[in-house]
C-alpha atoms as a PDB file:
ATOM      1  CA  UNK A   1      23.556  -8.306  10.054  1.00  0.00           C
ATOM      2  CA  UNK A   2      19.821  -7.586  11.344  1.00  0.00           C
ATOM      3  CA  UNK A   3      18.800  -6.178   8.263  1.00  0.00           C
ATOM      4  CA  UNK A   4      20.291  -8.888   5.980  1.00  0.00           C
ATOM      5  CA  UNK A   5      18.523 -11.403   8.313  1.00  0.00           C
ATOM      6  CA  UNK A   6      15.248 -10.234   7.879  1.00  0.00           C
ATOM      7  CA  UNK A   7      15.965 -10.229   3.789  1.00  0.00           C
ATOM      8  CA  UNK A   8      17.111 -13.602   4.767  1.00  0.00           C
ATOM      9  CA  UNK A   9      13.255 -14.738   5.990  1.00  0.00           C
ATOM     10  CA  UNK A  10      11.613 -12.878   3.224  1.00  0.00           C
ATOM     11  CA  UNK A  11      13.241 -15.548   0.390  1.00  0.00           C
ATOM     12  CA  UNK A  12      12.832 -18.332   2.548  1.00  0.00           C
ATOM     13  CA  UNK A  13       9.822 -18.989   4.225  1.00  0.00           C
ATOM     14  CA  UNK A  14       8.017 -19.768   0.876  1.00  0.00           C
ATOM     15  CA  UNK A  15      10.824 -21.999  -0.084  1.00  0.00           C
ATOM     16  CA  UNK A  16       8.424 -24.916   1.365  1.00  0.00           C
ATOM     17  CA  UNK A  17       4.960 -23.903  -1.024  1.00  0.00           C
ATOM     18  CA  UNK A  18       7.643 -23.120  -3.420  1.00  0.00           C
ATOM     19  CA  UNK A  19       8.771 -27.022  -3.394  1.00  0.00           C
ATOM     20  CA  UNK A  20       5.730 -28.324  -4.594  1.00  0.00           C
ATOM     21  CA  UNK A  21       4.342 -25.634  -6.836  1.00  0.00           C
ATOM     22  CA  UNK A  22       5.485 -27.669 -10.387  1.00  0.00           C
ATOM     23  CA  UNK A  23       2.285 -26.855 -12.052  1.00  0.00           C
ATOM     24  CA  UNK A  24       2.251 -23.094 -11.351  1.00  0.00           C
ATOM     25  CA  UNK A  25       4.066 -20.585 -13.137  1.00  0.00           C
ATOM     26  CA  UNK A  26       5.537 -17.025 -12.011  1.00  0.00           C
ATOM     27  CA  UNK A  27       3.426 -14.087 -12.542  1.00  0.00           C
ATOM     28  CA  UNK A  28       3.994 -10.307 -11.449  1.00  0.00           C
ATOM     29  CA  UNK A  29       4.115  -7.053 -12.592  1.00  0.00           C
ATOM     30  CA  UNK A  30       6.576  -4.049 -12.627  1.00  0.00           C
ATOM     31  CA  UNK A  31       5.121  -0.676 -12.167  1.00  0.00           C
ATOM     32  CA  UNK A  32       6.503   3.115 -12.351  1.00  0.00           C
ATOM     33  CA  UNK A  33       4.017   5.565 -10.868  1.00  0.00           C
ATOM     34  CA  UNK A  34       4.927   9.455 -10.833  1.00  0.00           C
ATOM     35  CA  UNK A  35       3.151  11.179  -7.913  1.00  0.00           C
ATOM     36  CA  UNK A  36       2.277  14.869  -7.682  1.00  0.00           C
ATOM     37  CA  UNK A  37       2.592  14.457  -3.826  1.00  0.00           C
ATOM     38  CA  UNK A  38       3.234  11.304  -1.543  1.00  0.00           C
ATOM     39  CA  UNK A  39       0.525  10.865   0.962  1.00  0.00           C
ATOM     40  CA  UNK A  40       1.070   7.575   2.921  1.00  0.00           C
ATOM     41  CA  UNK A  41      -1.979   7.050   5.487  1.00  0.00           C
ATOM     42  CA  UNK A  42      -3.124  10.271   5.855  1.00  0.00           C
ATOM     43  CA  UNK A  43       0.771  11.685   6.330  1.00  0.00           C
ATOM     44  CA  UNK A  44       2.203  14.346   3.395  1.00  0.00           C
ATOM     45  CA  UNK A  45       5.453  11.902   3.640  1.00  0.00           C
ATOM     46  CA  UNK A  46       7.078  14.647   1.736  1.00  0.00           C
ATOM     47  CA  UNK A  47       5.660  18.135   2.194  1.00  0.00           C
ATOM     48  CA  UNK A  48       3.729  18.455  -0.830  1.00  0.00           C
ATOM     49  CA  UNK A  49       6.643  17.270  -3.100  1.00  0.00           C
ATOM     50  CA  UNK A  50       6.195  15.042  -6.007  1.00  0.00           C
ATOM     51  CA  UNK A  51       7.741  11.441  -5.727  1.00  0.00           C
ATOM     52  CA  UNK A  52       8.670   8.416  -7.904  1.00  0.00           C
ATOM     53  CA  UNK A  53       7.373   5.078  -6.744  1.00  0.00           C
ATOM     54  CA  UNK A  54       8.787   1.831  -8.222  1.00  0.00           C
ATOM     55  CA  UNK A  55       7.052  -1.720  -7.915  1.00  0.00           C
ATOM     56  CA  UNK A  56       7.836  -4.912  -8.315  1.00  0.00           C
ATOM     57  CA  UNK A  57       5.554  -7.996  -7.069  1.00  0.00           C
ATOM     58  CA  UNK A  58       5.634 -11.454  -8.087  1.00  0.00           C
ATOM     59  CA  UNK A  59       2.697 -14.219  -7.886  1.00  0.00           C
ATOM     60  CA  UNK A  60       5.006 -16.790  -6.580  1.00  0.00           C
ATOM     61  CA  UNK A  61       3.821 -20.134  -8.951  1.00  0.00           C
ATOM     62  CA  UNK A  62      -0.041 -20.275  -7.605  1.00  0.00           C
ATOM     63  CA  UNK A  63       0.824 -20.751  -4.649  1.00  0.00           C
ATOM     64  CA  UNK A  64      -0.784 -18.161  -2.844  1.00  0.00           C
ATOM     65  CA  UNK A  65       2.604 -16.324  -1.681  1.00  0.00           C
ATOM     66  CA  UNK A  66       3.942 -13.493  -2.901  1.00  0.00           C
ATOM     67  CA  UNK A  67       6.895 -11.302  -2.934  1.00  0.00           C
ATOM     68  CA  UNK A  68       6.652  -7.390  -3.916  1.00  0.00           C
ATOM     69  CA  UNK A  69       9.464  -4.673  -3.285  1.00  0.00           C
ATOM     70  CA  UNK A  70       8.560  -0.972  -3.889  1.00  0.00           C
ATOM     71  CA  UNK A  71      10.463   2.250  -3.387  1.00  0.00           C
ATOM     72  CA  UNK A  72       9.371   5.503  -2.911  1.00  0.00           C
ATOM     73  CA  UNK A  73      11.712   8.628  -3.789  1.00  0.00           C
ATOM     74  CA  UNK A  74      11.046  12.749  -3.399  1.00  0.00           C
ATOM     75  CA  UNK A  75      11.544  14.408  -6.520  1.00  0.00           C
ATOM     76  CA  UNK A  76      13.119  17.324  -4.409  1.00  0.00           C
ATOM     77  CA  UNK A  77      16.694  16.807  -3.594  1.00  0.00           C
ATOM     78  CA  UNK A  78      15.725  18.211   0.019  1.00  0.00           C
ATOM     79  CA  UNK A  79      14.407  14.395   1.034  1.00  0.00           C
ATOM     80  CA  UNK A  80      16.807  12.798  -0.892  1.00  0.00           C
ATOM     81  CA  UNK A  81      17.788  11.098   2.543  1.00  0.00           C
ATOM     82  CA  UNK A  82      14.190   9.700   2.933  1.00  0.00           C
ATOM     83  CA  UNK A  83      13.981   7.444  -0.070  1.00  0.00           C
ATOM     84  CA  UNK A  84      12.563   4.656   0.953  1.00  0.00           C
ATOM     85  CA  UNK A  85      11.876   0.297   0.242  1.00  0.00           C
ATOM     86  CA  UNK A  86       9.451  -1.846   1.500  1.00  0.00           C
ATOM     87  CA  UNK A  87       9.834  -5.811   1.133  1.00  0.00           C
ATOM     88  CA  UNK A  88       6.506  -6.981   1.465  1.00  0.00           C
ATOM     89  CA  UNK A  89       5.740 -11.435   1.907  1.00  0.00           C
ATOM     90  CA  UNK A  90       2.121 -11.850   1.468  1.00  0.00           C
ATOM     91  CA  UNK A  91      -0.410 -14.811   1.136  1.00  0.00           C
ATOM     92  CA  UNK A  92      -3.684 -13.994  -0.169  1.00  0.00           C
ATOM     93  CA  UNK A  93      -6.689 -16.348  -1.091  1.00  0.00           C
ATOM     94  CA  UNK A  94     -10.426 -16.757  -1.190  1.00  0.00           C
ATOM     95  CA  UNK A  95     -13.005 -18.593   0.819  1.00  0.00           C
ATOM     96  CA  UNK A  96     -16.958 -19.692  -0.093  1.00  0.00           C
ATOM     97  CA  UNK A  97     -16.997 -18.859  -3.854  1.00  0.00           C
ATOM     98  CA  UNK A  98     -19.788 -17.943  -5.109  1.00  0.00           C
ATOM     99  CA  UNK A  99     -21.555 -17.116  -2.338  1.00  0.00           C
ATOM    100  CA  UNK A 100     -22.988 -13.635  -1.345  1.00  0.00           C
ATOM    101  CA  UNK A 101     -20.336 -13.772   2.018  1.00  0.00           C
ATOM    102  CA  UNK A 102     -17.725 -15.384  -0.521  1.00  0.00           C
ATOM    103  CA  UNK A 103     -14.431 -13.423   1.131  1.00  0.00           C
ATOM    104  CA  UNK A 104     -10.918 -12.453  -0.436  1.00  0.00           C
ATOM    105  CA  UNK A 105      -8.408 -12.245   2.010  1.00  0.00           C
ATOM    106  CA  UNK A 106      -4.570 -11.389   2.692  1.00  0.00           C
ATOM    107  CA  UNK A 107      -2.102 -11.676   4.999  1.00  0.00           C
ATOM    108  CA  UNK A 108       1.465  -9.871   4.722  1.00  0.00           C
ATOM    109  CA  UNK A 109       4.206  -9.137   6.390  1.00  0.00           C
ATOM    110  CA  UNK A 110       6.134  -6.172   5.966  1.00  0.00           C
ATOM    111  CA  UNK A 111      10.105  -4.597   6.356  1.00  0.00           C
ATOM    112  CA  UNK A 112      10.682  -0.455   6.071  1.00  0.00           C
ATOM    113  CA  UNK A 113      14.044   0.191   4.848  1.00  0.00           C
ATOM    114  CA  UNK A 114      15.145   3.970   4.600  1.00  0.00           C
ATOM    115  CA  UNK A 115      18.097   2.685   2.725  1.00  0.00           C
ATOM    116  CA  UNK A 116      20.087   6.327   3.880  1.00  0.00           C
ATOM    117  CA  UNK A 117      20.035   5.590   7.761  1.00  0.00           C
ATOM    118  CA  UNK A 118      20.960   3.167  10.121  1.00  0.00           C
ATOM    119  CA  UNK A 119      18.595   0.537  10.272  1.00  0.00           C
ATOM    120  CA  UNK A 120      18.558   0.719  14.150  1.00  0.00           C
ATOM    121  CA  UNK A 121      16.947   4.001  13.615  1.00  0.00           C
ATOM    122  CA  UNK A 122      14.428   4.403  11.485  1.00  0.00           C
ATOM    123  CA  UNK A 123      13.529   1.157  10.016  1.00  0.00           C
ATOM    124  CA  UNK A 124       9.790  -0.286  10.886  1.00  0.00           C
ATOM    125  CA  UNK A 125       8.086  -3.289  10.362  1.00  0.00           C
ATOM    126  CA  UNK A 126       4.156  -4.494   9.962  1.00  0.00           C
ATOM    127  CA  UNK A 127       1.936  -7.330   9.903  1.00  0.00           C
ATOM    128  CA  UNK A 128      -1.291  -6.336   8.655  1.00  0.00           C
ATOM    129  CA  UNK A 129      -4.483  -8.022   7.233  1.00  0.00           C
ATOM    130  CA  UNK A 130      -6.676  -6.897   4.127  1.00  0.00           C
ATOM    131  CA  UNK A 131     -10.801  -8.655   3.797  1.00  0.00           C
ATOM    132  CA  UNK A 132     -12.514  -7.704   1.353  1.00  0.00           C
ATOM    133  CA  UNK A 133     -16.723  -9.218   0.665  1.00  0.00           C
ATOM    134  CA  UNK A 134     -17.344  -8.873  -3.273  1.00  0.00           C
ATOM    135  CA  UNK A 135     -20.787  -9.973  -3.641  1.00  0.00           C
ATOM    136  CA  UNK A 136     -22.120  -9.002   0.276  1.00  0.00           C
ATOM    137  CA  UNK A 137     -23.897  -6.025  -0.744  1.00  0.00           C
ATOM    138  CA  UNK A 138     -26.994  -5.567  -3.298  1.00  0.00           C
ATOM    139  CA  UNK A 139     -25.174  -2.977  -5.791  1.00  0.00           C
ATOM    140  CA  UNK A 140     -22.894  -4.852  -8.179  1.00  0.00           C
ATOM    141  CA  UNK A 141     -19.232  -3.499  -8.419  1.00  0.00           C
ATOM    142  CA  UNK A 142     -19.839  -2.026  -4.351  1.00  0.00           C
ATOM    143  CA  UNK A 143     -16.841  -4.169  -2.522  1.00  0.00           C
ATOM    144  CA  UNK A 144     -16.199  -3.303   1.136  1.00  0.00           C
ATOM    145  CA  UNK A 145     -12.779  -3.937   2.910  1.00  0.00           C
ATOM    146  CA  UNK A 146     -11.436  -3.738   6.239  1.00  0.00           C
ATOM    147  CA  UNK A 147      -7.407  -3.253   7.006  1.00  0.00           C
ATOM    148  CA  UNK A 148      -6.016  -4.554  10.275  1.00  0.00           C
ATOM    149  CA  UNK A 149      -2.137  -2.692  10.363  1.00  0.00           C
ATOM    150  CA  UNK A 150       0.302  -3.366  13.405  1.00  0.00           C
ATOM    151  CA  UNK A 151       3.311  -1.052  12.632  1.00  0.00           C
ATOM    152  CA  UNK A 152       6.301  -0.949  15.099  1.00  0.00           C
ATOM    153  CA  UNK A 153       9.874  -0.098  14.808  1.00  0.00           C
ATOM    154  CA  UNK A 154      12.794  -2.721  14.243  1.00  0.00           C
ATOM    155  CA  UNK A 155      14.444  -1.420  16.663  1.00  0.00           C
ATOM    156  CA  UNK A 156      12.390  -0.188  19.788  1.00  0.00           C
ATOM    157  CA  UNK A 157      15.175   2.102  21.616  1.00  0.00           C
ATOM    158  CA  UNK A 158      15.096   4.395  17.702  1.00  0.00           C
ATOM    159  CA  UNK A 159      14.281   7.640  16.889  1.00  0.00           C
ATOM    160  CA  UNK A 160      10.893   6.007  15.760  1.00  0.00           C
ATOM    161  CA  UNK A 161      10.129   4.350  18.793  1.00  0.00           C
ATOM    162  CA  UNK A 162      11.193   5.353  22.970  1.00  0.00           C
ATOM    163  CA  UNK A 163      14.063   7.819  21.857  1.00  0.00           C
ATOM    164  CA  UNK A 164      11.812  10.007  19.452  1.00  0.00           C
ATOM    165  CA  UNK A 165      11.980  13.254  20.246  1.00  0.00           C
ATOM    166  CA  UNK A 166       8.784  14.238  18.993  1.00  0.00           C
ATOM    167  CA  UNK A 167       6.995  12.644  21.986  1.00  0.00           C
ATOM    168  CA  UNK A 168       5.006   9.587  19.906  1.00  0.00           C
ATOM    169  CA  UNK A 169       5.906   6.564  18.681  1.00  0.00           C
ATOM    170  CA  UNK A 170       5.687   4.369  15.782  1.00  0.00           C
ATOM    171  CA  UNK A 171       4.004   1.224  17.549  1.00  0.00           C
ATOM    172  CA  UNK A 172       0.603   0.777  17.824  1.00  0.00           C
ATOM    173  CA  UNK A 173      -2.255  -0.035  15.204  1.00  0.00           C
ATOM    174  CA  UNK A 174      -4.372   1.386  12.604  1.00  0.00           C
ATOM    175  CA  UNK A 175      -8.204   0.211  11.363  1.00  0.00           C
ATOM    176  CA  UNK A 176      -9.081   1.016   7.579  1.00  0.00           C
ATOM    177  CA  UNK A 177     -12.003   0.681   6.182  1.00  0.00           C
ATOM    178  CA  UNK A 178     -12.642   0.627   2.190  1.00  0.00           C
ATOM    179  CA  UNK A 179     -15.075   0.911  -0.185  1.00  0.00           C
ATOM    180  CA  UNK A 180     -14.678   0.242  -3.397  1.00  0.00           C
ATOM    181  CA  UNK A 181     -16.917   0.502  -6.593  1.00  0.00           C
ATOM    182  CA  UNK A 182     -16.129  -0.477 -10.101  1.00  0.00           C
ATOM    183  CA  UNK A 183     -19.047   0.652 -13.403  1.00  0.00           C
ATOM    184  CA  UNK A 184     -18.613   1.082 -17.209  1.00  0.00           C
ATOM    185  CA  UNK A 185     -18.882   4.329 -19.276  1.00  0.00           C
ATOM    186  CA  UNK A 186     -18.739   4.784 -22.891  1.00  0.00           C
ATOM    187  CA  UNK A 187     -14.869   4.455 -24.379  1.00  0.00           C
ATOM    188  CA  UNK A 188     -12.808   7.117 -25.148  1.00  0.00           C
ATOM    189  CA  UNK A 189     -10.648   5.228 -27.535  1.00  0.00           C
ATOM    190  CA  UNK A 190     -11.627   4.282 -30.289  1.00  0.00           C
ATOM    191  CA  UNK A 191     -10.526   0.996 -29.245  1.00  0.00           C
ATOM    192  CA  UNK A 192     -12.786   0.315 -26.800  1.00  0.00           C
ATOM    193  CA  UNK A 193     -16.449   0.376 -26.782  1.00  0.00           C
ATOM    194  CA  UNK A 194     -16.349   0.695 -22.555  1.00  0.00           C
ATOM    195  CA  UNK A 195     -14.331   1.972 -19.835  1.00  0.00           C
ATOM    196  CA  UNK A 196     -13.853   0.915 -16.471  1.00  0.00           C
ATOM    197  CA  UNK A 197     -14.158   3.490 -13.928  1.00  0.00           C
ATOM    198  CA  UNK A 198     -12.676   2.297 -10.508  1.00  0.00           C
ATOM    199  CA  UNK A 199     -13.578   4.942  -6.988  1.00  0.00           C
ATOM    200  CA  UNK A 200     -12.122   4.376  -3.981  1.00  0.00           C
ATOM    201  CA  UNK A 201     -13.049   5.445  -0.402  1.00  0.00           C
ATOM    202  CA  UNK A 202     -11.205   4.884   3.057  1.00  0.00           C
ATOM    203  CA  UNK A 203     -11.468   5.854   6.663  1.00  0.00           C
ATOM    204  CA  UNK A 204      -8.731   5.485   9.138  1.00  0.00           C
ATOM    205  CA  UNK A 205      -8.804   5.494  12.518  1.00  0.00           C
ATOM    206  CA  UNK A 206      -4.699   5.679  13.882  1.00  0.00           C
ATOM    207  CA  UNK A 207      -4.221   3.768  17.036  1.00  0.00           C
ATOM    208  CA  UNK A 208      -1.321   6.750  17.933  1.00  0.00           C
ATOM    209  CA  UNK A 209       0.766   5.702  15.460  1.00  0.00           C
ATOM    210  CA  UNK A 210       3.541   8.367  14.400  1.00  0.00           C
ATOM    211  CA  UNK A 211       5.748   6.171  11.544  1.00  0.00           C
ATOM    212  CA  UNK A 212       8.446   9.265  11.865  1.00  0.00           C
ATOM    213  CA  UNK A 213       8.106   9.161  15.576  1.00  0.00           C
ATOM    214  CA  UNK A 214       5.841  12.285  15.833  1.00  0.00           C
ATOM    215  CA  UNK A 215       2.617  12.410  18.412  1.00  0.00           C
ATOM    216  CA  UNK A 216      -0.725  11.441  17.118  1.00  0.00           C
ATOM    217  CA  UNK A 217      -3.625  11.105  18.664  1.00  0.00           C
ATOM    218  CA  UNK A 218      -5.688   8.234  18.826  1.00  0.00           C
ATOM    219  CA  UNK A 219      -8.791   8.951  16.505  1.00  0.00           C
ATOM    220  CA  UNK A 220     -10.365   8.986  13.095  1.00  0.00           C
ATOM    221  CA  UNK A 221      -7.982  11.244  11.475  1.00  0.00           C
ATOM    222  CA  UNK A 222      -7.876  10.980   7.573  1.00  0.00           C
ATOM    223  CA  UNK A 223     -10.667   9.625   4.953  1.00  0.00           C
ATOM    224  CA  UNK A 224      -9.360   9.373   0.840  1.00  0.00           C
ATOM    225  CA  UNK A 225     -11.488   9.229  -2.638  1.00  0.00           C
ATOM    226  CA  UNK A 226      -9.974   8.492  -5.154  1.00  0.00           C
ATOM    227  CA  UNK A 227     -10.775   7.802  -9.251  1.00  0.00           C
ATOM    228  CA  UNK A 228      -8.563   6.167 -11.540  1.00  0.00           C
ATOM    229  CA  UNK A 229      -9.304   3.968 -14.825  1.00  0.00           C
ATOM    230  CA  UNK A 230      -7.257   1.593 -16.982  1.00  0.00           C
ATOM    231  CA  UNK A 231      -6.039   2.554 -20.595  1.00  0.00           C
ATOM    232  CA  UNK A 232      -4.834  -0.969 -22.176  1.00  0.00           C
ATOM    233  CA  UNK A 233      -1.411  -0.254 -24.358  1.00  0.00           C
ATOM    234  CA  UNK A 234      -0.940  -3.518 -25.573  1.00  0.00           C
ATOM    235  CA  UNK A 235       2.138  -5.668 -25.177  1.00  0.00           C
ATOM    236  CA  UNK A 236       0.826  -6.187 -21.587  1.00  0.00           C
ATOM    237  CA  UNK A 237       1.694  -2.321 -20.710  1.00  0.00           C
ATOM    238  CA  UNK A 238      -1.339  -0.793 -18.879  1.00  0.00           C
ATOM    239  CA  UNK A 239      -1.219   2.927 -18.293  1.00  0.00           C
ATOM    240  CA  UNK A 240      -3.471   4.246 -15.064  1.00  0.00           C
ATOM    241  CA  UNK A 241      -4.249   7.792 -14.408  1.00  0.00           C
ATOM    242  CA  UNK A 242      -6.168   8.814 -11.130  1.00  0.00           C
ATOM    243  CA  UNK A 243      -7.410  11.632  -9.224  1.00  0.00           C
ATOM    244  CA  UNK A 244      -7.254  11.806  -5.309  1.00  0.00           C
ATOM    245  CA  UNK A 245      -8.666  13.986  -2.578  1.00  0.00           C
ATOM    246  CA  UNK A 246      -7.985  13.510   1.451  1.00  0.00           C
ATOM    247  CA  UNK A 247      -9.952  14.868   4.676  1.00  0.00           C
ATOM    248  CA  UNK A 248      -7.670  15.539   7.275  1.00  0.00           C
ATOM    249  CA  UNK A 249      -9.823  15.174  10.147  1.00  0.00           C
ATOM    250  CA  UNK A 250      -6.888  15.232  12.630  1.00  0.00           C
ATOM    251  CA  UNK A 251      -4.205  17.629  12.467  1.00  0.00           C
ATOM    252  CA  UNK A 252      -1.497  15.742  14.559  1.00  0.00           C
ATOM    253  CA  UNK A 253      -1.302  12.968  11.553  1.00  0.00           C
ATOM    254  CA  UNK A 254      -1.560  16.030   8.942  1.00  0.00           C
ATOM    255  CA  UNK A 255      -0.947  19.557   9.897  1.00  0.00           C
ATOM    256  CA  UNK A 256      -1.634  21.270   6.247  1.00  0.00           C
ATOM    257  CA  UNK A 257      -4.931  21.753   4.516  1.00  0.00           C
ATOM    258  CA  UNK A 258      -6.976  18.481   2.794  1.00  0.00           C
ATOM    259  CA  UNK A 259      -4.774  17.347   0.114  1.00  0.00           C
ATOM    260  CA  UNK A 260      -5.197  16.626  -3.494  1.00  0.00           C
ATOM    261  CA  UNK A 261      -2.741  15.109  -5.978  1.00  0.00           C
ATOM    262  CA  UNK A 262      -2.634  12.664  -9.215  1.00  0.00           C
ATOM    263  CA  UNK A 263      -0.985   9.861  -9.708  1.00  0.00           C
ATOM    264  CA  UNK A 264      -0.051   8.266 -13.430  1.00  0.00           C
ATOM    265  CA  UNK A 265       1.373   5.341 -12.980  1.00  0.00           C
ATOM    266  CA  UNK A 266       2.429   2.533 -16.166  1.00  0.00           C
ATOM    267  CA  UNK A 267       2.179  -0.944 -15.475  1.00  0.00           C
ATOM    268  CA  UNK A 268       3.431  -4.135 -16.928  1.00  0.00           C
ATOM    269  CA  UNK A 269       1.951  -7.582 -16.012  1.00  0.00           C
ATOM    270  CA  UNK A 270       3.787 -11.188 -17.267  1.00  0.00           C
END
């Protein structure tokens, strides 16, 4: 019944921006990304095994809201029991247009379902907060972001939270900071005259937050670069390939080596 409730809040509490949104019109996306590992915050979710990641998120009439589910499943039949959804309700906006501290901004609200175990387990929840400042620095395309993430578990007597056996927990709070940068090479198609070329950078400092339950210290413990660019398929099918590379500067969120993996991921937008 706890779990259906909370599905219960995720429909509804647009419902009232929802009301009054007859000039807007639904947007989203669907997206199927193959993964040569899953690395989720610095963790190696699933121990170097390749994973499947389905999303769907909808732009709920112009509103502002918006509703996204995703899944994430090993390829390995040996986590087959830690597939996993998140329902995510998020409102995102912009303030000061146009100006150089012009700011996008979102707020969401998140529900982790492992869909193979008792919900009074395992299951976690999150409210976090994303801002990003497009036009604050002198180099065109250079966007920083900072991530505000309070994760705790649905239930706080779980194997997640004061029963884990591992000695951590999976309350607390994590800071990331991004930068992003965005340039143009010469097209590889024959299609295009340009490419977009999209890096990514993050540093994350974990508050002690174990999301299985495990110890982790409280520290900067993982940075990630990444690389990826757009091919356009037409038909509104965009195919992304990208290249990523983690520093595990704390061994208690990652105990392996720095990672590397690729993701390819297809994408359709309506």
């Amino acid at each position: 019944m706890k779990r259906v409730g909370v599905f219960a809040i995720v429909l509804l509490l647009p419902a009232a921006s929802l009301a009054q949104a007859v000039d807007g019109e639904l947007h989203g996306m669907i997206d199927l990304t193959y993964q040569s590992q899953y690395v989720w915050r610095g963790f190696d979710v699933y121990a170097d095994t390749g994973a499947i990641q389905l999303t769907i998120d909808l732009d709920l009439f112009a509103t502002g809201f918006g509703l996204s589910a995703q899944g994430h499943r090993a390829i390995s039949s040996e986590f087959e029991e830690m597939k996993r959804w998140d329902y995510t309700l998020y409102y995102q906006n912009k303030l000061f247009a146009g100006e150089p501290y012009a700011t996008n901004y979102r707020l969401g609200w998140v529900y982790y379902n492992y869909s193979d175990h008792n919900p009074e387990d395992f299951d976690l929840q999150e409210l976090h907060g994303v801002v990003s400042l497009p036009n604050i620095l002198a180099v065109k395309g250079l966007v920083p972001s900072y991530v505000l993430v309070k994760l705790w578990p649905s239930n706080s007597n779980s194997f997640v939270g004061m029963r884990s056996p591992f000695g951590g927990t999976a309350s607390g709070f994590a800071h990331i900071f991004m930068l992003d940068y965005g340039f143009n090479v010469p097209g590889v198609t024959v299609d295009t005259s340009e490419q977009r070329v999209n890096l990514h950078s993050e540093l994350v400092f974990n508050d002690g937050v174990g999301p299985g339950g495990q110890y982790v210290e409280h520290d900067w413990t993982n940075a990630v670069f990444g690389a990826s660019t757009d091919f356009d398929l037409g038909n509104s099918v965009t195919f992304t390939p990208a290249l990523w590379y983690q520093i595990t500067m704390d061994r208690s969120v990652n105990p392996d080596e720095d990672e590397f993996w690729a993701t390819l991921s297809v994408r359709y937008t309506f």
